[in-house]
Protein backbone atom coordinates (compact mmCIF):
# COMPACT_ATOMS: atom_id res chain seq x y z
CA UNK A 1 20.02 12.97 11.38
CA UNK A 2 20.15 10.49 8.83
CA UNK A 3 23.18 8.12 8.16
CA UNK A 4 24.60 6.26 5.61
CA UNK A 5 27.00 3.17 4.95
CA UNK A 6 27.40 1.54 1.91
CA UNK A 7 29.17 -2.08 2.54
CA UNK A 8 30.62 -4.39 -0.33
CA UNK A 9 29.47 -8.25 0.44
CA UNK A 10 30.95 -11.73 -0.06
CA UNK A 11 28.90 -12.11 -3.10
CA UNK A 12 30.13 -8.83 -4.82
CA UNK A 13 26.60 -7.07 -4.11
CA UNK A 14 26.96 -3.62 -2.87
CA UNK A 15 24.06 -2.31 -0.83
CA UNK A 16 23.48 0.86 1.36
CA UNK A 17 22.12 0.81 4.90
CA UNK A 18 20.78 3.84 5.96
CA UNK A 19 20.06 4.31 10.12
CA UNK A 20 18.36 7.14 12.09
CA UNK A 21 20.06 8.86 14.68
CA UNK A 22 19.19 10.38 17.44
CA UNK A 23 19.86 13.38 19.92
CA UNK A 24 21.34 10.81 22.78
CA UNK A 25 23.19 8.89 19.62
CA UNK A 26 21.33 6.09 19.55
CA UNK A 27 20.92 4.65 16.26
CA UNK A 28 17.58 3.30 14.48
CA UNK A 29 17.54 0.84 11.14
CA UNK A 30 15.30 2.63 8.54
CA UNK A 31 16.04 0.93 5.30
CA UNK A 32 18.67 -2.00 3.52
CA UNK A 33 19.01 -1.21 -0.30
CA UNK A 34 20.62 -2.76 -2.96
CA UNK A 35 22.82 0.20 -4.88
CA UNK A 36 20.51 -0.22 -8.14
CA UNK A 37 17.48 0.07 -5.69
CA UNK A 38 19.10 3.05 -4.27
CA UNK A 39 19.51 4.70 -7.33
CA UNK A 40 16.23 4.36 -9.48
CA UNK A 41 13.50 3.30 -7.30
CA UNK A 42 13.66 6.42 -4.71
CA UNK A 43 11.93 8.27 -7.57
CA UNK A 44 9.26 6.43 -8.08
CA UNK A 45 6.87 7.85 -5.40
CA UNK A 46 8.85 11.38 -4.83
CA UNK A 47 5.61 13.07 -6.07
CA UNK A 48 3.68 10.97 -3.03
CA UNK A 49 6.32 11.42 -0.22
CA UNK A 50 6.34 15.15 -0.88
CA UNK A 51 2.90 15.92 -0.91
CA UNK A 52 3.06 13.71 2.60
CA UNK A 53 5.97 15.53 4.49
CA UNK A 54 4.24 19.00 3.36
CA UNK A 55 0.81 17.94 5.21
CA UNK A 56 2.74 16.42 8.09
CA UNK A 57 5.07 19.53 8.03
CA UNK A 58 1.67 21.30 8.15
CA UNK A 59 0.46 19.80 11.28
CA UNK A 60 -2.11 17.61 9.11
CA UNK A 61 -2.45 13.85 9.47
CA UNK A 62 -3.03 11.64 6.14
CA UNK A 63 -4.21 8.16 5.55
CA UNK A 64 -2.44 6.34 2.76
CA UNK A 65 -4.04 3.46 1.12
CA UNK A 66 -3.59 0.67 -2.05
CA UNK A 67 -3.75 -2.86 -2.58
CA UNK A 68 -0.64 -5.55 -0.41
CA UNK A 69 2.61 -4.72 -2.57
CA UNK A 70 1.86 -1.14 -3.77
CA UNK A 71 4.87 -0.05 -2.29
CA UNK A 72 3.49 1.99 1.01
CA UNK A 73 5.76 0.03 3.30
CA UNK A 74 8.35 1.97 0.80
CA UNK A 75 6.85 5.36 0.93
CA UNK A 76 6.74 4.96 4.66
CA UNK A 77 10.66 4.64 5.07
CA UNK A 78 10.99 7.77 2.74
CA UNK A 79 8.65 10.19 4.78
CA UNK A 80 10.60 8.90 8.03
CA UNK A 81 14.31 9.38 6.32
CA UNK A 82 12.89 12.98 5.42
CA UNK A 83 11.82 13.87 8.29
CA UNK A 84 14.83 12.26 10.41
CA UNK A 85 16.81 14.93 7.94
CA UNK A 86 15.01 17.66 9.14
CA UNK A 87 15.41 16.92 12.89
CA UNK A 88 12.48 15.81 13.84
CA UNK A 89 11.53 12.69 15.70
CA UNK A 90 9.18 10.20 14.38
CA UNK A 91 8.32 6.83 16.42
CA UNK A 92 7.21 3.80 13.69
CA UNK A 93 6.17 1.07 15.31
CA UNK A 94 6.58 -2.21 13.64
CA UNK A 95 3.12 -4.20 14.15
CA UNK A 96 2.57 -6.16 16.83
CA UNK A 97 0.40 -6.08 20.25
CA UNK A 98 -0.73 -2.98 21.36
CA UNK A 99 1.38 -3.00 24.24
CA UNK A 100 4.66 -3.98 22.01
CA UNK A 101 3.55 -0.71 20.22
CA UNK A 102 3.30 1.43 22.59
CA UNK A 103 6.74 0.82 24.08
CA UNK A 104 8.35 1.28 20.94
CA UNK A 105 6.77 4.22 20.57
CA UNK A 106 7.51 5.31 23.92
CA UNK A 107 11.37 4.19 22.81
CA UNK A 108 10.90 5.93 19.55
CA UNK A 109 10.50 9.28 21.68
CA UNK A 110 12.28 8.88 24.88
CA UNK A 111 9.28 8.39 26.73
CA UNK A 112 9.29 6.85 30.28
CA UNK A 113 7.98 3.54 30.40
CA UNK A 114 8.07 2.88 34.08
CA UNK A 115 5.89 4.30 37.29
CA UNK A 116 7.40 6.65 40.02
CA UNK A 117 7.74 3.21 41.63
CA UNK A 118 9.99 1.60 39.22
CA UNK A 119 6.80 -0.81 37.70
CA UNK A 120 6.34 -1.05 33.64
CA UNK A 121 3.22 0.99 32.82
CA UNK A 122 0.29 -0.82 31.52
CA UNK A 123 -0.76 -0.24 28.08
CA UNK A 124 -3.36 2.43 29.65
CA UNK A 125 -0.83 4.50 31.53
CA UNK A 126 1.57 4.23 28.46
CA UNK A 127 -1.47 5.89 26.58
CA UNK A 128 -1.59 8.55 28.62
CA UNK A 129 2.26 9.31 29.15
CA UNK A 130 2.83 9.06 24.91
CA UNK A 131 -0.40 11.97 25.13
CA UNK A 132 0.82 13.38 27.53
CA UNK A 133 4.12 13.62 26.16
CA UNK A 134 3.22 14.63 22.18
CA UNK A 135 1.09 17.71 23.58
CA UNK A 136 4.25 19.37 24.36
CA UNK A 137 6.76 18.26 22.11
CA UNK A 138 6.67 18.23 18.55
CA UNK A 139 7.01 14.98 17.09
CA UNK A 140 5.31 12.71 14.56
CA UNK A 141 3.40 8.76 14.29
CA UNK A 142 4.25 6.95 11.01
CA UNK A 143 2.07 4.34 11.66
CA UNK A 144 2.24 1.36 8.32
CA UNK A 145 -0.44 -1.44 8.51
CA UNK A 146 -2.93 0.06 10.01
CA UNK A 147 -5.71 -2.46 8.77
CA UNK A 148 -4.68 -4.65 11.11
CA UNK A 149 -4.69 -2.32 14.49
CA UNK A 150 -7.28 -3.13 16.74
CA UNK A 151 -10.00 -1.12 18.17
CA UNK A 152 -8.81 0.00 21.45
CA UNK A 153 -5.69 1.49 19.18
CA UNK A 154 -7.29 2.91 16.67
CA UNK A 155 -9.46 4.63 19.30
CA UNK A 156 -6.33 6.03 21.05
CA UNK A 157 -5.18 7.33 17.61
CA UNK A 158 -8.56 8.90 16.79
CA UNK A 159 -8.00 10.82 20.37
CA UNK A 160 -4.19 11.69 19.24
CA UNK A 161 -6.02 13.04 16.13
CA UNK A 162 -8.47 15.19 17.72
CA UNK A 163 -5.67 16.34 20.40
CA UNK A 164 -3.83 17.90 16.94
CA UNK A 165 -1.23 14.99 16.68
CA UNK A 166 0.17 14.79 13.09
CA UNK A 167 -0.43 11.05 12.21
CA UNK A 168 0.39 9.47 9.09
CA UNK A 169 -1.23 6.27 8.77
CA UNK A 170 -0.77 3.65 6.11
CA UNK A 171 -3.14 0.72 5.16
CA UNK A 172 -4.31 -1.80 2.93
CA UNK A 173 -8.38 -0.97 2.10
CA UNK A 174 -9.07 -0.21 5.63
CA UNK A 175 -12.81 -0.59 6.80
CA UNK A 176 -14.61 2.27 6.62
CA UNK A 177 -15.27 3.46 10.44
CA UNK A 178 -13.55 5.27 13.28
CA UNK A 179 -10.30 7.46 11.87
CA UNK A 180 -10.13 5.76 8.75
CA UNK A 181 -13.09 8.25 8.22
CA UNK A 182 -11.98 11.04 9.62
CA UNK A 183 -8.22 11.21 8.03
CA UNK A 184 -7.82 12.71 4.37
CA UNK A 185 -6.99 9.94 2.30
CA UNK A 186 -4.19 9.36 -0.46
CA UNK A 187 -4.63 6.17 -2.97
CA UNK A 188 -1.50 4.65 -3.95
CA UNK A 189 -1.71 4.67 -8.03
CA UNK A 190 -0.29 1.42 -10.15
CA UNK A 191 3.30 2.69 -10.84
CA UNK A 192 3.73 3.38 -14.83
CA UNK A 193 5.10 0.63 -16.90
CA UNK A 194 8.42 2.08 -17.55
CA UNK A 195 9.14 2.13 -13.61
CA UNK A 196 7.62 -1.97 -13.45
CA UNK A 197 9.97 -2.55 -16.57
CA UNK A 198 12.80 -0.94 -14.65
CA UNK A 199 12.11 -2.83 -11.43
CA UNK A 200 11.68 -5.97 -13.24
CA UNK A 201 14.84 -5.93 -15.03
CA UNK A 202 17.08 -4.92 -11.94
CA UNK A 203 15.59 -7.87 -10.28
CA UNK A 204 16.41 -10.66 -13.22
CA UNK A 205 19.89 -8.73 -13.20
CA UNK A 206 20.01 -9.71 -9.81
CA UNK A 207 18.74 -13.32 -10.29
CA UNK A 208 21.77 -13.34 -13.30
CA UNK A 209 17.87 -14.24 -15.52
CA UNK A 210 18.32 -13.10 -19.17
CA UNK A 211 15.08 -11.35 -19.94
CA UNK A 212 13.71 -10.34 -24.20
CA UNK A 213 11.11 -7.72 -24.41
CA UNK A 214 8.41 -10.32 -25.13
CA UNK A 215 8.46 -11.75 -21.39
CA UNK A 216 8.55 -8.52 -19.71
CA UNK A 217 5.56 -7.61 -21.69
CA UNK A 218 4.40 -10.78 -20.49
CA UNK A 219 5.30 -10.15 -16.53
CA UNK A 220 3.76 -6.47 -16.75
CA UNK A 221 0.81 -8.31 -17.59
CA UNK A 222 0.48 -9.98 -14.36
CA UNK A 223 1.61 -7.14 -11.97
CA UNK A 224 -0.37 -4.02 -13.59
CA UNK A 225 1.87 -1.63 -11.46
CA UNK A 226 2.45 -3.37 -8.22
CA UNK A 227 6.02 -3.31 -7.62
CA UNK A 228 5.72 -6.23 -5.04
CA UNK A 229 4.64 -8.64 -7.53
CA UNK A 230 6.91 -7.15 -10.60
CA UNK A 231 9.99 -8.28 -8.21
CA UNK A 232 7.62 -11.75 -7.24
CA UNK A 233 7.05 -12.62 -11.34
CA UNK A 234 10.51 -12.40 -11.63
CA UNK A 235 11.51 -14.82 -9.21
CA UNK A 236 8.89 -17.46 -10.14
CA UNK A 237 10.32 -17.63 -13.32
CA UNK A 238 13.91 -17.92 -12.20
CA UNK A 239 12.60 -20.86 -9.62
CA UNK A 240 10.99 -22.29 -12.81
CA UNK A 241 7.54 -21.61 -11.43
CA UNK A 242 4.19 -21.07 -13.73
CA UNK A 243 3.11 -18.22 -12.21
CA UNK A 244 -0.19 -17.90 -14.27
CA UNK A 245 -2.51 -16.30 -11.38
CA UNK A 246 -3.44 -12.96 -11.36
CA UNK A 247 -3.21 -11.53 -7.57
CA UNK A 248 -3.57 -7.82 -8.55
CA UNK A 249 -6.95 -6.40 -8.05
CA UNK A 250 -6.65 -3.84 -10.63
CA UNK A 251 -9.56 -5.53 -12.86
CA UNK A 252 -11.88 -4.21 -15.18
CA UNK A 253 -15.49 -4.26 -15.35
CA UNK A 254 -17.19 -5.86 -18.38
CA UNK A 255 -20.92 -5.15 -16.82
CA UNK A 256 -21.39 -2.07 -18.86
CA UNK A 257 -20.17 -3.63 -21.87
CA UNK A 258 -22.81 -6.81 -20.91
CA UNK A 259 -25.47 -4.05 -20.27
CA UNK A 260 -24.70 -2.04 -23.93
CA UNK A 261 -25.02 -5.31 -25.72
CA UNK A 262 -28.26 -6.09 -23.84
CA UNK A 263 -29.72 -2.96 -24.77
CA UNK A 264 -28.55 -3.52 -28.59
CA UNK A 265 -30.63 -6.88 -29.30
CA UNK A 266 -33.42 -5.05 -27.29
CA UNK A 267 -33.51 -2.47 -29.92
CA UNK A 268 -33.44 -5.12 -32.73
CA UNK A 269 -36.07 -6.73 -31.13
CA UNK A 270 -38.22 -3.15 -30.99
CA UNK A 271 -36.93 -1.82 -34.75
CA UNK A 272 -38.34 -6.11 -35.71
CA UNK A 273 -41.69 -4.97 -34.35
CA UNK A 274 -41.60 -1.63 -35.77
CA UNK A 275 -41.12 -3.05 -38.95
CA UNK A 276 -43.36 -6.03 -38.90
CA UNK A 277 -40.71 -7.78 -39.44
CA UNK A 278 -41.71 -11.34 -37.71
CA UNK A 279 -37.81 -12.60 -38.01
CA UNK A 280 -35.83 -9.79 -37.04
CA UNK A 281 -38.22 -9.37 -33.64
CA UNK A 282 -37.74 -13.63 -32.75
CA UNK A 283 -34.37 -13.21 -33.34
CA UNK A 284 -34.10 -10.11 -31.22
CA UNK A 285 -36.26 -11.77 -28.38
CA UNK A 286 -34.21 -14.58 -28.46
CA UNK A 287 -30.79 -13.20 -27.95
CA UNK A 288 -32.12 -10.63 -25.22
CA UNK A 289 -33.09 -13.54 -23.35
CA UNK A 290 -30.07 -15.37 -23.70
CA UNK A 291 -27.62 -12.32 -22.96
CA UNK A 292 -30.42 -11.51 -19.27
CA UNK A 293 -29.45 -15.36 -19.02
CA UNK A 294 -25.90 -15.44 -19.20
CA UNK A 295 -26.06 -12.04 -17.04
CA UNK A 296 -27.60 -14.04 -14.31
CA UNK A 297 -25.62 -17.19 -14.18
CA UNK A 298 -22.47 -14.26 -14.25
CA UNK A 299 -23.25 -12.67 -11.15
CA UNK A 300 -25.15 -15.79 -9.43
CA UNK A 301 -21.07 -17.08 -9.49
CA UNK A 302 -19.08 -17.63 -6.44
CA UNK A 303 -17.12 -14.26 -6.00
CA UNK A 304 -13.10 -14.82 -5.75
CA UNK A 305 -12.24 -13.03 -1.86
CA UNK A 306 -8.32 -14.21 -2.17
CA UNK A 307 -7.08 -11.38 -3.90
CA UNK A 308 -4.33 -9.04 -2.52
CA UNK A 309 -5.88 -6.22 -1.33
CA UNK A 310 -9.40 -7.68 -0.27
């Protein structure tokens, strides 16, 4: 079951601290919240979290995916308090070695983690025991960075997978091989900017920042969605920072626009020629070349590889 404690501190903040419990009483953090977080942001990907518990419900596994700061970490701790609600029991792993994973998955569901002898299982026998284990109890894997799991685990999943282990797995553009192909896939969407403008304004209420419509025009601008960087904006400009770089990846291409002009002075340079008109077809030449030119030097460019997300 899911528990609840809302606690007053020295600075006047309120926030709510919500723990997992289990059968034996022992009791597992799940989320620390602010009372405005609480209240508004839990809405903000109910549509997502629903349409997750149904397929896990539905003995399905999903892969979730979107750019560092789309809020998955978030979504994550939703789909595990709804499922703690409903009695289930869900290990989460925090990232780490794959041995460190497995035993707190093993903890997670009140696996064994030592031999008949009294010895701590290697990360092979743990393997087998968690299998072992899920194939006759019903339980499921929330499992959040999953970019960043190596092979061997990601192997072990894929195995999981095939045994009919509900797996929800949550990454940041993961590379296209092994589960990551084999798991239905949900994309994260840029949140809408009324839920960015509501974010960003608890946050400078927080910070005590007063904020006019013209500079959270300007900070929607430089998160496009991402609730990670709304709440980063705002502190940059209450540490007085000039946060001018764009780390969102949500850009858009100008090549068809370069291609449509292209094609427009190669037109001129056809209707010059159909016209025997000697100026209108140099002119039309000319800036063809120029815009293939400009093209080139364009994509000959060093590409940028330090945006979040890639």
């Amino acid at each position: 079951m899911i528990e609840r404690h809302r606690r007053r501190l020295a600075n006047g903040e309120e926030r709510v601290y919500t723990y997992g419990v289990g059968a034996d009483g022992e009791r597992q953090s799940l989320s620390i919240r602010s009372v405005d977080d609480s209240l508004s942001i839990s809405c903000y990907r109910r549509a997502e979290k629903e349409r997750v518990v149904a397929a896990l419900l539905a003995n399905a596994s999903l892969l979730v995916v979107g750019e560092a700061g789309a809020g998955k970490t978030f979504l994550a701790e939703r789909v595990i308090e709804d499922l703690w609600g409903r009695g289930f029991p869900v290990a989460a792993p925090a990232i780490g070695t794959v041995k460190q994973m497995l035993l707190e998955i093993a903890g997670d569901l009140g696996v064994d983690t030592e031999t008949l002898e009294g010895k701590p299982m290697t990360a092979q026998q743990l393997q087998e025991t968690i299998a072992e284990w899920l194939e006759g109890n019903v339980a499921f894997l929330v499992m959040d960075n999953a970019h960043r799991f190596p092979v061997s685990l990601r192997c072990w999943l894929e195995k999981l997978h095939l045994q009919g282990q509900p797996i929800l797995l949550l990454a940041t553009y993961p590379p296209a091989r092994d589960i990551f192909l084999k798991l239905p896939r949900i994309e994260l969407e840029a949140l809408p900017e009324r839920a960015i403008r509501e974010i960003m304004e608890g946050e400078a209420n927080d910070l005590g920042l007063q904020v006019t419509p013209g500079k959270l025009a300007d900070w929607q601008q430089r998160a496009i969605g991402n609730p990670m960087l709304a709440k980063r904006v705002v502190k940059e400009e209450y540490l007085g920072l000039e946060g001018n770089n764009y780390d969102h990846t949500q850009w858009i291409d100008g090549t068809p626009l370069l291609i449509a002009v292209l094609m427009c002075f190669m037109i001129l340079r056809f209707l010059g020629l159909g016209l025997n008109n000697t100026s209108l077809y140099l002119i039309g030449g000319i800036l063809t070349v120029a815009v293939g030119m400009v093209r080139l030097m364009i994509y000959s460019l060093p590409r940028q590889s330090n945006r979040l997300g890639r």
